[in-house]
C-alpha atoms as a PDB file:
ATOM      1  CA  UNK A   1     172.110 199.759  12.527  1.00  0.00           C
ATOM      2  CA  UNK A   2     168.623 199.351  10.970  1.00  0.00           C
ATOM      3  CA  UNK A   3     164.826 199.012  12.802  1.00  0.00           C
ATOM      4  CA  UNK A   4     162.936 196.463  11.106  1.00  0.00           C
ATOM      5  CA  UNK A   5     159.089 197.893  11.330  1.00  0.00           C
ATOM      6  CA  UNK A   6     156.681 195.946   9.235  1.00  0.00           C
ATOM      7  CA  UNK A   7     153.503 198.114   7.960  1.00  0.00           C
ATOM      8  CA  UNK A   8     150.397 196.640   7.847  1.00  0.00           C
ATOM      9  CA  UNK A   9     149.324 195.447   4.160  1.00  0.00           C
ATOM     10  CA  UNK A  10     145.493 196.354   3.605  1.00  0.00           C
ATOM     11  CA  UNK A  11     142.595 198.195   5.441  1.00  0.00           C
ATOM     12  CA  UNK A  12     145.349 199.605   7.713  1.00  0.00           C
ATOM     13  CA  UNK A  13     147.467 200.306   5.056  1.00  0.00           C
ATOM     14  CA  UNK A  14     146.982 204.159   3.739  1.00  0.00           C
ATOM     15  CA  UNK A  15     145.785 205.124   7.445  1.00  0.00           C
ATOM     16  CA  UNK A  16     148.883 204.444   8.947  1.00  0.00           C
ATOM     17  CA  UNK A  17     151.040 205.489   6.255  1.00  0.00           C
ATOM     18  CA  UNK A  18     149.343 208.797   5.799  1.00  0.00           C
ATOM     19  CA  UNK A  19     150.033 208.376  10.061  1.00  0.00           C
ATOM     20  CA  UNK A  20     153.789 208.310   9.601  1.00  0.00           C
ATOM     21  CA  UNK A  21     153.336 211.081   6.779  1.00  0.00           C
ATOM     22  CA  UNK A  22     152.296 213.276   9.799  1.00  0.00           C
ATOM     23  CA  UNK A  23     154.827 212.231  12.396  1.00  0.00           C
ATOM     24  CA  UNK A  24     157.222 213.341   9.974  1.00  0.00           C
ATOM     25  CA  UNK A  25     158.155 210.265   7.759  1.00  0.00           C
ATOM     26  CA  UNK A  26     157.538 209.657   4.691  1.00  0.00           C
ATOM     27  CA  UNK A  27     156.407 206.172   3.100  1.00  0.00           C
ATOM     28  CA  UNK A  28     156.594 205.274  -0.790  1.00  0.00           C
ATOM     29  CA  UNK A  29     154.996 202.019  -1.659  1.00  0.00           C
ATOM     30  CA  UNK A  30     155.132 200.094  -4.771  1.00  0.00           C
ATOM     31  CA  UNK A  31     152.637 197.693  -6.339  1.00  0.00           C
ATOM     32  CA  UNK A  32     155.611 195.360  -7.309  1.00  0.00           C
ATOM     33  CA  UNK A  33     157.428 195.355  -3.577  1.00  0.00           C
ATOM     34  CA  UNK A  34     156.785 194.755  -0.307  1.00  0.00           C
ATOM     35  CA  UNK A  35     159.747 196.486   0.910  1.00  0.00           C
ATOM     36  CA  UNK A  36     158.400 200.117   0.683  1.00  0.00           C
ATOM     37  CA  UNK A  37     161.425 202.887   0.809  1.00  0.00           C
ATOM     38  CA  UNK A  38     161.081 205.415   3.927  1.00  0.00           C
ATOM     39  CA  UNK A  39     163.126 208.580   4.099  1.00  0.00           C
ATOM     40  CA  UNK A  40     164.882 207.661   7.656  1.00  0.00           C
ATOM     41  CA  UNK A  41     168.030 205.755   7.034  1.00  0.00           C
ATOM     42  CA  UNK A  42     167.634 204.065  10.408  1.00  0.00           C
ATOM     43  CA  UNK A  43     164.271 201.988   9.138  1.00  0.00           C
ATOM     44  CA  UNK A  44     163.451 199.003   7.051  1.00  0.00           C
ATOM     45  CA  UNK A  45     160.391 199.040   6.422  1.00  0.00           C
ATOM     46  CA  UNK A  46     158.668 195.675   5.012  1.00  0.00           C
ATOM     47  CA  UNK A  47     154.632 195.294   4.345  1.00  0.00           C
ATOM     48  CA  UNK A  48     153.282 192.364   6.412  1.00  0.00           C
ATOM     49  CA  UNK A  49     149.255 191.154   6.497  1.00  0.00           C
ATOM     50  CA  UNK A  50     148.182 192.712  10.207  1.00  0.00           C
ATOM     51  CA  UNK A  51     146.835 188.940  10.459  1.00  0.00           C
ATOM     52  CA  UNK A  52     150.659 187.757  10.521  1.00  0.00           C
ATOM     53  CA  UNK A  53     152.449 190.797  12.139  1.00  0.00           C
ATOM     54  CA  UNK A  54     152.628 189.952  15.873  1.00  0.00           C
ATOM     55  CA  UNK A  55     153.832 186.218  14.820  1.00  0.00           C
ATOM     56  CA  UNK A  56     156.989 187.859  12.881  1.00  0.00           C
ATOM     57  CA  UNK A  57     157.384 190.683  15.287  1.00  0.00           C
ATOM     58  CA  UNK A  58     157.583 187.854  17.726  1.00  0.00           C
ATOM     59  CA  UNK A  59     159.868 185.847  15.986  1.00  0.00           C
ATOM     60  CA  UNK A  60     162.265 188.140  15.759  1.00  0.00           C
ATOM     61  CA  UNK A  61     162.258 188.614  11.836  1.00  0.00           C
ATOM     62  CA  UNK A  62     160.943 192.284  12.640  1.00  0.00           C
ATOM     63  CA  UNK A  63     162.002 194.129  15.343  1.00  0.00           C
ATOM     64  CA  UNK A  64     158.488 195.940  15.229  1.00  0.00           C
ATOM     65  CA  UNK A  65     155.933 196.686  13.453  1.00  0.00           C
ATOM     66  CA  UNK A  66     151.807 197.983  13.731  1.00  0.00           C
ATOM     67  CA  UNK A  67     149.292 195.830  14.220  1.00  0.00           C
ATOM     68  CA  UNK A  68     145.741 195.375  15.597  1.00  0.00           C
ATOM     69  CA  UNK A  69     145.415 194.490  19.579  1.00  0.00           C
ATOM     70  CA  UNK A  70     142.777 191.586  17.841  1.00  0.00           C
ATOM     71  CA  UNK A  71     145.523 189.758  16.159  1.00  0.00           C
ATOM     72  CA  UNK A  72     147.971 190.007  18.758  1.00  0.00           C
ATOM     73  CA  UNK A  73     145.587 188.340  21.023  1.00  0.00           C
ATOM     74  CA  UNK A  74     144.415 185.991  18.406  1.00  0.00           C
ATOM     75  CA  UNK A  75     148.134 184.710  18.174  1.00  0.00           C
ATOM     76  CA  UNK A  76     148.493 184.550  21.773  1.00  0.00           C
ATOM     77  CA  UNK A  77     151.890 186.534  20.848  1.00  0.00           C
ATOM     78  CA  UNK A  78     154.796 187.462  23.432  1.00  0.00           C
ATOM     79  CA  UNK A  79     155.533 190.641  22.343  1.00  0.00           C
ATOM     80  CA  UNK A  80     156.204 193.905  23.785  1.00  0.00           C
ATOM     81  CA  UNK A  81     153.307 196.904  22.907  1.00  0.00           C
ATOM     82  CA  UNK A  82     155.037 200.031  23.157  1.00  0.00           C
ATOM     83  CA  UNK A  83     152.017 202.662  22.440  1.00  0.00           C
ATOM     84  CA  UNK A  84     148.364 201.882  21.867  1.00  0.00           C
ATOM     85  CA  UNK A  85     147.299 204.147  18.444  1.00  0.00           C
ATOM     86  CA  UNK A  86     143.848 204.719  18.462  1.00  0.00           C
ATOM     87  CA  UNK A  87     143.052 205.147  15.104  1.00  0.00           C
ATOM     88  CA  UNK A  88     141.570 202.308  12.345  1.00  0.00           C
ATOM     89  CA  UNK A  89     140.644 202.791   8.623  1.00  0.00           C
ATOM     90  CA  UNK A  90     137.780 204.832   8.791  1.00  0.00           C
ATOM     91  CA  UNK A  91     136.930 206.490  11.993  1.00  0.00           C
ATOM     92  CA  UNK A  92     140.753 206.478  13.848  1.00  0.00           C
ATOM     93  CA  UNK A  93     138.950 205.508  16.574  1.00  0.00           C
ATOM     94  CA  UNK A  94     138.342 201.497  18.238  1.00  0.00           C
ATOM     95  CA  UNK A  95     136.803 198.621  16.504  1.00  0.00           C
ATOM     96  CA  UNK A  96     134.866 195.865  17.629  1.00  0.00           C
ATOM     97  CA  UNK A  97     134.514 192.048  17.382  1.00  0.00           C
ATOM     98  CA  UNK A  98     130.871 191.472  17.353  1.00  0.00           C
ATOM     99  CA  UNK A  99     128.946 188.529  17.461  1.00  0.00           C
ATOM    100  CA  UNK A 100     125.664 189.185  15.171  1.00  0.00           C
ATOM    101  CA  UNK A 101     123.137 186.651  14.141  1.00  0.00           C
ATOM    102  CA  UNK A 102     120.221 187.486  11.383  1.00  0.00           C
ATOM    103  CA  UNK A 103     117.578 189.217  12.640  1.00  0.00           C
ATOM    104  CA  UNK A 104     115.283 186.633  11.758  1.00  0.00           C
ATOM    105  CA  UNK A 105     116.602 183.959  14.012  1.00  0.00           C
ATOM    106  CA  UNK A 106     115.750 183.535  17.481  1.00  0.00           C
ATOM    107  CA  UNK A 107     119.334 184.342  18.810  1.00  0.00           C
ATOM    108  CA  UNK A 108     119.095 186.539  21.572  1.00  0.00           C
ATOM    109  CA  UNK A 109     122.261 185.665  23.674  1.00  0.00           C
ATOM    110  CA  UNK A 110     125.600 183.709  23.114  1.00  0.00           C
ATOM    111  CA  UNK A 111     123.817 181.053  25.233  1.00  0.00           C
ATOM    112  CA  UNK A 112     121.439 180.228  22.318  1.00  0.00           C
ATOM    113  CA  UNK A 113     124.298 179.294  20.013  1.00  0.00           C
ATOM    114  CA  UNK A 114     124.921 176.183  21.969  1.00  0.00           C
ATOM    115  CA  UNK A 115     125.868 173.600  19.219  1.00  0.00           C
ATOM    116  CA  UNK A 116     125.445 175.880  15.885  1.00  0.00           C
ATOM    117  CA  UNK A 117     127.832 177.127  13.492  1.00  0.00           C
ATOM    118  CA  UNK A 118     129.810 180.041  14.084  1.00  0.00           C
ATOM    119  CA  UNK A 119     131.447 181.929  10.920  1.00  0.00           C
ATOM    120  CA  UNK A 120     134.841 184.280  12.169  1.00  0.00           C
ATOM    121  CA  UNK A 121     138.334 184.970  10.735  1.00  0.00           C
ATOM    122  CA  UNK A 122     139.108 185.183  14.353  1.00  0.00           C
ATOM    123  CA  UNK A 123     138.728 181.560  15.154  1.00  0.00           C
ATOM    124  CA  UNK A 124     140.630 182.016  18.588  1.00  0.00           C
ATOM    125  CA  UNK A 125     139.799 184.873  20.311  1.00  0.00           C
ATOM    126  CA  UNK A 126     135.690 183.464  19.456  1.00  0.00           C
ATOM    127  CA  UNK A 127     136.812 179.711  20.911  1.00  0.00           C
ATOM    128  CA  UNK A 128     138.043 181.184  24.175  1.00  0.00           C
ATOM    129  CA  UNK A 129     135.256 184.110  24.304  1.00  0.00           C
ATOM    130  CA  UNK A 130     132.634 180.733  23.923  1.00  0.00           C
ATOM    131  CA  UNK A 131     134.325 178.773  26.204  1.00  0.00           C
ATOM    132  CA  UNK A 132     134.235 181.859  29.346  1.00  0.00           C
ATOM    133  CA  UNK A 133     130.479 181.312  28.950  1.00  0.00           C
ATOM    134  CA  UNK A 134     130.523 177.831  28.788  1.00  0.00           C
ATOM    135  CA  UNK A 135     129.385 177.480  25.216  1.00  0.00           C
ATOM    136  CA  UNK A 136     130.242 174.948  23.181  1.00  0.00           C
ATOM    137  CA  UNK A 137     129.807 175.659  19.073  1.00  0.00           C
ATOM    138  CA  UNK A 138     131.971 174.928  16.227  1.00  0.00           C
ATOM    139  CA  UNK A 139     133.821 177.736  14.825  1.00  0.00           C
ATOM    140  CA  UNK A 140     134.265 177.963  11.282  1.00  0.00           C
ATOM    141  CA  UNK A 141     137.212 180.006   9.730  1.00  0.00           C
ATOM    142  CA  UNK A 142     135.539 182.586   7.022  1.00  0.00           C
ATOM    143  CA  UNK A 143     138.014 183.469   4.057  1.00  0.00           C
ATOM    144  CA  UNK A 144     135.584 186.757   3.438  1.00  0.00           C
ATOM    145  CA  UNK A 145     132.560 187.344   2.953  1.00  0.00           C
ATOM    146  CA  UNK A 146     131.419 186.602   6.170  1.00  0.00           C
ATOM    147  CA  UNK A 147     128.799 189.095   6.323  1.00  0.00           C
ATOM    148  CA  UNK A 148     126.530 186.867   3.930  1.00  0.00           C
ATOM    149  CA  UNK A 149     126.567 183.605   5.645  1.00  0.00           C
ATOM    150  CA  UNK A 150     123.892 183.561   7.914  1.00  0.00           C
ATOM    151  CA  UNK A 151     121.622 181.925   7.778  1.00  0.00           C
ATOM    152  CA  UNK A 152     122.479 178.951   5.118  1.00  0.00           C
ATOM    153  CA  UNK A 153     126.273 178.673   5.631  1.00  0.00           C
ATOM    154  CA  UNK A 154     126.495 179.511   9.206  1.00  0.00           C
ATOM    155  CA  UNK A 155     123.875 180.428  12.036  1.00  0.00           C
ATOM    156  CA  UNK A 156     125.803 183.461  12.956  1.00  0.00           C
ATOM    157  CA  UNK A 157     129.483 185.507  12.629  1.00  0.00           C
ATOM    158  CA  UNK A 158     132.084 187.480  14.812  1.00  0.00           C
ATOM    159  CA  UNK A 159     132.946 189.822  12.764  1.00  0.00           C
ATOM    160  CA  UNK A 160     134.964 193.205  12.829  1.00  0.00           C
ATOM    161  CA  UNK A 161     132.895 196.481  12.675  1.00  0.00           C
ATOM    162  CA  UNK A 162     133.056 200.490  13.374  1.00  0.00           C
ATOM    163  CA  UNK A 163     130.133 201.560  12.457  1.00  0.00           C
ATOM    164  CA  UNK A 164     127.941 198.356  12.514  1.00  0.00           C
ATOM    165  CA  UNK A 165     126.435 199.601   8.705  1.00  0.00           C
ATOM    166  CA  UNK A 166     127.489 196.513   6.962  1.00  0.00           C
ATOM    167  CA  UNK A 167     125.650 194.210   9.652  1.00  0.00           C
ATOM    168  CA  UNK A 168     122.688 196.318   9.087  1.00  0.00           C
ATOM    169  CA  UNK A 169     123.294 196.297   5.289  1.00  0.00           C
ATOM    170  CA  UNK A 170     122.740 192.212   5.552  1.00  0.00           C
ATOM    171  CA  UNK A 171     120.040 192.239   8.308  1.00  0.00           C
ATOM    172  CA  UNK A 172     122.173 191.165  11.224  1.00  0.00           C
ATOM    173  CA  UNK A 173     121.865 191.689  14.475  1.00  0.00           C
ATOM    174  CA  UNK A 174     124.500 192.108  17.581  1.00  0.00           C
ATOM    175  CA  UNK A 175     124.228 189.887  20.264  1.00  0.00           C
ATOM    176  CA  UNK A 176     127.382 191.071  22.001  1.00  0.00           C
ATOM    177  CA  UNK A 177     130.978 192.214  21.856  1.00  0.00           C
ATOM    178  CA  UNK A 178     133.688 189.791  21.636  1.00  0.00           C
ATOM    179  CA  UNK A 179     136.553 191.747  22.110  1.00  0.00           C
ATOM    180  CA  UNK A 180     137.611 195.627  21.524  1.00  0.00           C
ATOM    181  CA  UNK A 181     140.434 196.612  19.324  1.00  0.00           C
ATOM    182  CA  UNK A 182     142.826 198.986  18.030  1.00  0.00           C
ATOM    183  CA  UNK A 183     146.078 199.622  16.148  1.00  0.00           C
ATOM    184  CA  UNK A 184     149.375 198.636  18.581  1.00  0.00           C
ATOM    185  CA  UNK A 185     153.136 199.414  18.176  1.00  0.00           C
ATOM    186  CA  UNK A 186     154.278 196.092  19.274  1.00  0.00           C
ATOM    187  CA  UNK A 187     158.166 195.388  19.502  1.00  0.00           C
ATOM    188  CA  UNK A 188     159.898 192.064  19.711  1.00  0.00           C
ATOM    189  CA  UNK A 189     161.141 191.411  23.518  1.00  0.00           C
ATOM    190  CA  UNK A 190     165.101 191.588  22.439  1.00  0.00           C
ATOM    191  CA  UNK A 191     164.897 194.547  20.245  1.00  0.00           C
ATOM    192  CA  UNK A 192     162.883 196.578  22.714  1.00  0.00           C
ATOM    193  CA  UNK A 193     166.063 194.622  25.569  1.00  0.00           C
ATOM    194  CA  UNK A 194     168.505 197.000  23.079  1.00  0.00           C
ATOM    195  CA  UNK A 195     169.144 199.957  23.445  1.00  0.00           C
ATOM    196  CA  UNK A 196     169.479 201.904  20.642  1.00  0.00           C
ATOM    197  CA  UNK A 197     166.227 200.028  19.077  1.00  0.00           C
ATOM    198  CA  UNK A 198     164.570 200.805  22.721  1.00  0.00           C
ATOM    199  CA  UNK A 199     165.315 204.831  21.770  1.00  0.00           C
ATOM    200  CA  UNK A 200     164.462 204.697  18.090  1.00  0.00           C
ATOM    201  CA  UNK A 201     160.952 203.265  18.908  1.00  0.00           C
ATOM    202  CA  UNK A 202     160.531 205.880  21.936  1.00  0.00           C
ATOM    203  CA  UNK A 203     161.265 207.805  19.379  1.00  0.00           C
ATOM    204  CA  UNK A 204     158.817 206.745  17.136  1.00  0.00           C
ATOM    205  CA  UNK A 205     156.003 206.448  19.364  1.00  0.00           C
ATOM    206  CA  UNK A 206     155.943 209.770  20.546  1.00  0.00           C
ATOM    207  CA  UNK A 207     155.844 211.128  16.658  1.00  0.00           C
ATOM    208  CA  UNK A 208     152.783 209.173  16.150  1.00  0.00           C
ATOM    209  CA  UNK A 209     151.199 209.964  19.516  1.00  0.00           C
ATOM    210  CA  UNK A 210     151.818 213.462  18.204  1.00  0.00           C
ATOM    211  CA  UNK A 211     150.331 213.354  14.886  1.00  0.00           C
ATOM    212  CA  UNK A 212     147.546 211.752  16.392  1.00  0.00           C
ATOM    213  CA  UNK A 213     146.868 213.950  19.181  1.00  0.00           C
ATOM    214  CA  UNK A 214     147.058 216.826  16.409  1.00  0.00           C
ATOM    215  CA  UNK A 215     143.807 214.708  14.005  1.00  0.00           C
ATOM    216  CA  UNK A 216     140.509 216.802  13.396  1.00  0.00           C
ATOM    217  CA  UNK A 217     142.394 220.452  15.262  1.00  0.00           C
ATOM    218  CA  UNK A 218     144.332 223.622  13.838  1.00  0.00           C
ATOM    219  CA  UNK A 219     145.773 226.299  15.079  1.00  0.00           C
ATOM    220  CA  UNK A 220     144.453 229.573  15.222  1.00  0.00           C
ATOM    221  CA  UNK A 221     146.278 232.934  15.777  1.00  0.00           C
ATOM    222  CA  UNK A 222     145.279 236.919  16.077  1.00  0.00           C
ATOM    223  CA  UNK A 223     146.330 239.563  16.488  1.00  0.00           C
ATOM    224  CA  UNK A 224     143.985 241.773  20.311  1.00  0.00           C
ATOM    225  CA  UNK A 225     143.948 245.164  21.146  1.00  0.00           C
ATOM    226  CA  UNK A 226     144.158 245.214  25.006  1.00  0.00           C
ATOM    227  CA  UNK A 227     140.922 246.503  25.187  1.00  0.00           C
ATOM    228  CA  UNK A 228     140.043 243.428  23.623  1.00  0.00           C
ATOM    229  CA  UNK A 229     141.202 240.519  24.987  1.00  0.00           C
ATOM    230  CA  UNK A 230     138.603 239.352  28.062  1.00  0.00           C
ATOM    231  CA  UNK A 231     135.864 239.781  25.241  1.00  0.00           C
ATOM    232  CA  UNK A 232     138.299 237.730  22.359  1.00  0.00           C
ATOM    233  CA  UNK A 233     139.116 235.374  25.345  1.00  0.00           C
ATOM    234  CA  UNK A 234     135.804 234.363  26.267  1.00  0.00           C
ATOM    235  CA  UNK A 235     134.622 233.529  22.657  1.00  0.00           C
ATOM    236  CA  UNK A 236     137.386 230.969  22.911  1.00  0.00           C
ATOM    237  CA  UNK A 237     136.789 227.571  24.158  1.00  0.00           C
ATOM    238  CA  UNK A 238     137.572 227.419  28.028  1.00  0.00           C
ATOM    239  CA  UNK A 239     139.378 224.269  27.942  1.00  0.00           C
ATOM    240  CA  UNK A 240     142.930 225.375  27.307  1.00  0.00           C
ATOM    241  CA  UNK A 241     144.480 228.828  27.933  1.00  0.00           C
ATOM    242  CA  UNK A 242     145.970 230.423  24.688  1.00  0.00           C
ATOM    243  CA  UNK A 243     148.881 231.420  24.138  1.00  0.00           C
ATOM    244  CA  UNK A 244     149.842 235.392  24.820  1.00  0.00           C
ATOM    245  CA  UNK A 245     152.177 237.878  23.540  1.00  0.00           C
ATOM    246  CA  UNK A 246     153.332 241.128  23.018  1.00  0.00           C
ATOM    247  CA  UNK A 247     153.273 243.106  19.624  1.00  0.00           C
ATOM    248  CA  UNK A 248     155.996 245.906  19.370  1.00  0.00           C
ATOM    249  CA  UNK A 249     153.119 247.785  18.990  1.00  0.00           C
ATOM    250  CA  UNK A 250     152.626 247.861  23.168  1.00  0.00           C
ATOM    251  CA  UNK A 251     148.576 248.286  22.873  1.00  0.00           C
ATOM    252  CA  UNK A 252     148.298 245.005  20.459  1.00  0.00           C
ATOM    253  CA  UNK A 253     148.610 241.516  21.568  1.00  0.00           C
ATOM    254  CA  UNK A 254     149.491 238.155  19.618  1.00  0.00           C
ATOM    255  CA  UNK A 255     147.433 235.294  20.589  1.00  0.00           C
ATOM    256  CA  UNK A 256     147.726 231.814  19.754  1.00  0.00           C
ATOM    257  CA  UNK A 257     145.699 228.498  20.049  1.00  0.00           C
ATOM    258  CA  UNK A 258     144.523 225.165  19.199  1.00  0.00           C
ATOM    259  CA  UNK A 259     141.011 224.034  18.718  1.00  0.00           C
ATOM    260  CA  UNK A 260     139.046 221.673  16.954  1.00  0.00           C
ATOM    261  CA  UNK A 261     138.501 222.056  13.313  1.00  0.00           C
ATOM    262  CA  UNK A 262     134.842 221.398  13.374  1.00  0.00           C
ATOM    263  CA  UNK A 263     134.176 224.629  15.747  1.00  0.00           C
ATOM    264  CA  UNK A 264     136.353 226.793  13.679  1.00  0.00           C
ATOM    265  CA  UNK A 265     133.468 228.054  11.336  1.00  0.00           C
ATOM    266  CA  UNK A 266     131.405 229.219  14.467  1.00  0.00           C
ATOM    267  CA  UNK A 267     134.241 230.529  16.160  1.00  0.00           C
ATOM    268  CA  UNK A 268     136.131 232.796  13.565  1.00  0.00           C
ATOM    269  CA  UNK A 269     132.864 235.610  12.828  1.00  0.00           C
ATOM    270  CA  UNK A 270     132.617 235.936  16.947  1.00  0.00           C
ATOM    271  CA  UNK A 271     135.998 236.504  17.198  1.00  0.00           C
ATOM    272  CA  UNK A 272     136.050 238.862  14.502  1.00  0.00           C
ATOM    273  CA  UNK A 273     133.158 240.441  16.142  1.00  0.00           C
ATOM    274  CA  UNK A 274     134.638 240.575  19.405  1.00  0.00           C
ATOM    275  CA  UNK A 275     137.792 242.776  17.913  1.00  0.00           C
ATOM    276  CA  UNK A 276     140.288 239.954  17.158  1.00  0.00           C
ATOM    277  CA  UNK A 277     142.366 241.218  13.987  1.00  0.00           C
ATOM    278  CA  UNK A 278     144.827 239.193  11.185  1.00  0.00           C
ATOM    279  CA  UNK A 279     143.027 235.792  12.258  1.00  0.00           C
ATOM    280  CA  UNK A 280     145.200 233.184  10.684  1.00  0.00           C
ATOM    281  CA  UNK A 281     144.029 229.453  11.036  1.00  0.00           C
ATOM    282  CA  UNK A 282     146.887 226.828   9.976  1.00  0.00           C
ATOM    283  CA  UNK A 283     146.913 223.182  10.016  1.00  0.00           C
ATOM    284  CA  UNK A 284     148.871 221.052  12.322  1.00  0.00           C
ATOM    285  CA  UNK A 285     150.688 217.958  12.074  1.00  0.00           C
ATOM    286  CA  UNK A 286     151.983 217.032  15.454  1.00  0.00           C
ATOM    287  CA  UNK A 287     151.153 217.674  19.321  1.00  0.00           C
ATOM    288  CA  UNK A 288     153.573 216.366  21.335  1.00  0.00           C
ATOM    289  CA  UNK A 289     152.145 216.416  25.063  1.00  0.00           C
END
């Protein structure tokens, strides 16, 4: 028996397979295939457009596959989401729809686009989010590009951002969120109904939740003299107790911890300082909660 997970083709693309690298799996993609081999016997793996995932995860022609919450919504797909992954191409954090308008106009609020032209590649999710506040505009679909079409091919664009540095880039201005998104495991409702697809993508979600969890932190270990410890301890950051053992050396402790990458620079001299001896940082891959 074989999963059926499509990976999404573009932006997504090297995020989430250098994702799976992490959980433990690894992906091989060709330029001449979109069936890219994976070292698990138990998946197929096949590289869908996150525009079209949902509608073939729905269908039934995947059993799952990644996707962004946007285009599941956009869809208006029935399928099951079995983790949120909060992680995108740049930032592995949330993106958002935003409706922006250049800053030249006079557009202040959705209400002043009553009758204009609205550029999006998310043509349904920016029809309903017009209609809750009783807006009527006609919604253009953008092939690309949609950055550079205010002000002579459209009055203003929803558009997909992280950091907002491309509106900027092009003078536009945010009027207000559309919709917030991120990555989703999404299943199809009769695979997820089955059990031994069910377990596999249990399986697979708590991998990924792992190697996630484990982004931007290492591990750090030492080596304490008793005498040490409450002055090595308190250099350490207070949100997590380490982890504490004995040497065979009965005056010497082993300790052990994870903390975020970023402070490890800082921390490492005071620790040193404070007596810690053998400091070993090493990277990590997965933390499974």
């Amino acid at each position: 028996m074989k999963l059926k997970l499509g990976i999404p083709k573009g932006s997504l693309e090297n995020a989430t397979i250098d994702l799976f690298r992490r959980a433990g799996f690894n992906i091989t993609t060709s330029s001449r295939s979109y069936f890219p081999s994976i070292d698990d016997p138990e998946i197929e793996c096949m590289l869908i457009r996150a525009q079209e995932m949902a509608r073939y995860v729905e269908d039934g022609i995947l059993d799952a596959g990644l996707t962004g919450r946007d285009w599941v919504l956009e869809n208006n797909a029935n399928v099951h989401v079995v983790a949120d992954l909060i992680y995108a191409k740049q930032s592995f954090g949330r993106v958002r729809w935003v409706l922006a308008a250049p800053e030249s106009s006079p557009f202040q609020t959705v209400k002043d686009l009553q009758g204009k032209i609205i550029a999006t590649e998310l043509v349904g999710a920016t029809t309903r989010y017009l209609a809750s506040h009783g807006v009527t505009a006609k919604v253009e679909f953008s092939w690309g590009a949609t950055e550079v079409k205010p002000p002579v091919l459209a009055d203003a664009i929803v558009e997909v951002t992280e950091t907002g540095s491309s509106l900027r880039a092009n003078n536009l201005r945010i009027l207000d969120t559309v919709l917030e998104s991120n990555t989703q495991l999404v299943a199809n409702n009769s695979s997820w109904a089955e059990e031994w697809k069910h377990q596999k993508l249990e399986d697979i979600k708590m991998l990924l939740e792992g190697a996630i969890n484990a982004l931007g932190k290492v591990g750090l270990m030492m080596n304490v003299r008793k005498q040490d410890l409450d002055t090595v301890l308190a250099v350490l950051p207070a949100l997590k107790n380490p982890t504490i053992s004995h040497l065979s050396d009965q005056e010497w402790l082993a300790v052990n911890t994870i903390l975020e990458e970023s402070t490890v620079r800082v921390i490492i001299p005071r620790l040193k300082k404070a007596g810690a001896q053998g400091i070993v940082e090493y990277p990590l891959n997965k933390i499974v909660m």
